[in-house]
Protein backbone atom coordinates (compact mmCIF):
# COMPACT_ATOMS: atom_id res chain seq x y z
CA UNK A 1 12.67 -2.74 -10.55
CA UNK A 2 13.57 -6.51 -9.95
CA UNK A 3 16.56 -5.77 -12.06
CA UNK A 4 18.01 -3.45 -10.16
CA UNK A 5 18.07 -5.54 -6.52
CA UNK A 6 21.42 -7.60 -5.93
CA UNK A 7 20.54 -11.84 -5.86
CA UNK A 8 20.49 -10.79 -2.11
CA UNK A 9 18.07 -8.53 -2.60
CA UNK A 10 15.73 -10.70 -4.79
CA UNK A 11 13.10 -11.13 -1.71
CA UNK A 12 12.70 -7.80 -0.64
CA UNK A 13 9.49 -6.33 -1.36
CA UNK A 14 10.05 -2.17 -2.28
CA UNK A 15 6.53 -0.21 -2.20
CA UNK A 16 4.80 3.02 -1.25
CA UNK A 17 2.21 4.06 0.82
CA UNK A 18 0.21 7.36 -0.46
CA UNK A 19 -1.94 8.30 2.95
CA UNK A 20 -5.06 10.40 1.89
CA UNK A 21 -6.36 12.89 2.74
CA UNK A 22 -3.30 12.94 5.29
CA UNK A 23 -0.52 13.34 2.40
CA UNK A 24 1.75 13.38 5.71
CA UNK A 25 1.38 9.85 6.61
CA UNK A 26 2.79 8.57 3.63
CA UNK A 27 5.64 5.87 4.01
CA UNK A 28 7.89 3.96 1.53
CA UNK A 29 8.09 0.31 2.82
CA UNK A 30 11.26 -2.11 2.41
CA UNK A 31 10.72 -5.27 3.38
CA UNK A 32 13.69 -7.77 3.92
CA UNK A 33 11.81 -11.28 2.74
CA UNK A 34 7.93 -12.27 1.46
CA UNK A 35 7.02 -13.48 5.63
CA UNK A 36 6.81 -9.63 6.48
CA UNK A 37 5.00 -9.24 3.30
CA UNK A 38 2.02 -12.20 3.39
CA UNK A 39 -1.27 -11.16 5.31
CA UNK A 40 -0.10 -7.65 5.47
CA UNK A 41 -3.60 -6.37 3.60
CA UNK A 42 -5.59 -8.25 5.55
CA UNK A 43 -7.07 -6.28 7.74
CA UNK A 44 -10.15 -6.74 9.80
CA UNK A 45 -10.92 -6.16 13.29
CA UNK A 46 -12.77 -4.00 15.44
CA UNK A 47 -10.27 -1.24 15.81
CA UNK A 48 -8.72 -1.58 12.06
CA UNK A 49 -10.28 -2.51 9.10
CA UNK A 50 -8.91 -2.13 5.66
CA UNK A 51 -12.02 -2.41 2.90
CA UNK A 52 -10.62 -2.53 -1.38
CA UNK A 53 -11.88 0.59 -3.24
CA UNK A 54 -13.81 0.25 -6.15
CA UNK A 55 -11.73 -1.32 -9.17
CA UNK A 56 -12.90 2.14 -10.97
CA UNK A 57 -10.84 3.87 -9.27
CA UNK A 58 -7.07 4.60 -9.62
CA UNK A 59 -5.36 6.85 -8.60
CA UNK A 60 -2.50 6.77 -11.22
CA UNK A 61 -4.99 8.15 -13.53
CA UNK A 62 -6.63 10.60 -11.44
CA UNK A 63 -3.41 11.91 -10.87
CA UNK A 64 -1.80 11.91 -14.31
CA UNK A 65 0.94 9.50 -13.54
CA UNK A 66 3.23 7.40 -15.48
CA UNK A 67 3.77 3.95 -13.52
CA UNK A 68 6.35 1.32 -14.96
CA UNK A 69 3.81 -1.69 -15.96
CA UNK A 70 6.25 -3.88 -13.40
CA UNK A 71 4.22 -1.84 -10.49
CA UNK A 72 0.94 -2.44 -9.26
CA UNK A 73 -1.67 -0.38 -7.61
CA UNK A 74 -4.02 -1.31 -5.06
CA UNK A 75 -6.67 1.28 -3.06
CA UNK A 76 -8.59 0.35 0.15
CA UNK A 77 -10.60 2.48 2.36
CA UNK A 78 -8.56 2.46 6.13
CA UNK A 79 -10.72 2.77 9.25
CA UNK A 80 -9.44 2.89 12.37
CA UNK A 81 -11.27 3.07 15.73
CA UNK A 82 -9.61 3.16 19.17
CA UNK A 83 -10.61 4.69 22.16
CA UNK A 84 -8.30 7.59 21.59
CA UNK A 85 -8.00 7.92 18.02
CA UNK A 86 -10.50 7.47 15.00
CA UNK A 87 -9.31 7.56 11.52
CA UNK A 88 -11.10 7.31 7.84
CA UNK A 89 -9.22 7.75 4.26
CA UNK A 90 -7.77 6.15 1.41
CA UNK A 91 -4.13 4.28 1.19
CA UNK A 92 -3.18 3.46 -2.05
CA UNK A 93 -0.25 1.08 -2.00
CA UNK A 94 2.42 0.84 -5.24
CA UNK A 95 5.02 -1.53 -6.01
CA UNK A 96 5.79 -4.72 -5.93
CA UNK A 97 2.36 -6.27 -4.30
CA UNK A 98 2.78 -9.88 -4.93
């Protein structure tokens, strides 16, 4: 993919966000330079917490996929817990991750 950004475009991180079992939520993410990027997996408070699946797991296989090898893949299990809304499932992030 890094081959296809301008030299302006060299900082931009390019991923997706598969939301289960909400398919629905799912986003694609541009971001314009590695600041909006750093810390954004760190997760960890008392009304979000964002905890890494098991390295077993991937869901490219489970779901038959073929990924370029330039992507990665990275699963955590997404709680969220606020006085009006509670939330539990999976977000598997893909693309460029570092």
């Amino acid at each position: 993919m890094k081959n296809l950004k301008s030299p302006l475009q060299d900082e931009y991180r390019i991923y997706t966000v598969i939301s289960l079992p909400n398919l629905f939520d799912s986003q694609i993410a541009v971001l314009p330079d590695r600041s909006w990027f750093d810390g954004y997996f760190e997760r960890d408070s008392k009304e979000q917490k964002w905890q890494p699946l098991n390295k077993q797991r991937n869901l490219i296989k489970e779901w038959k996929l073929i990924l370029p090898p330039v992507l990665e893949v990275k699963g955590c299990k997404a709680i969220i817990s606020d006085e009006d809304y509670c939330y539990e499932g999976e977000k598997w992030f893909i693309g460029e991750l570092n």
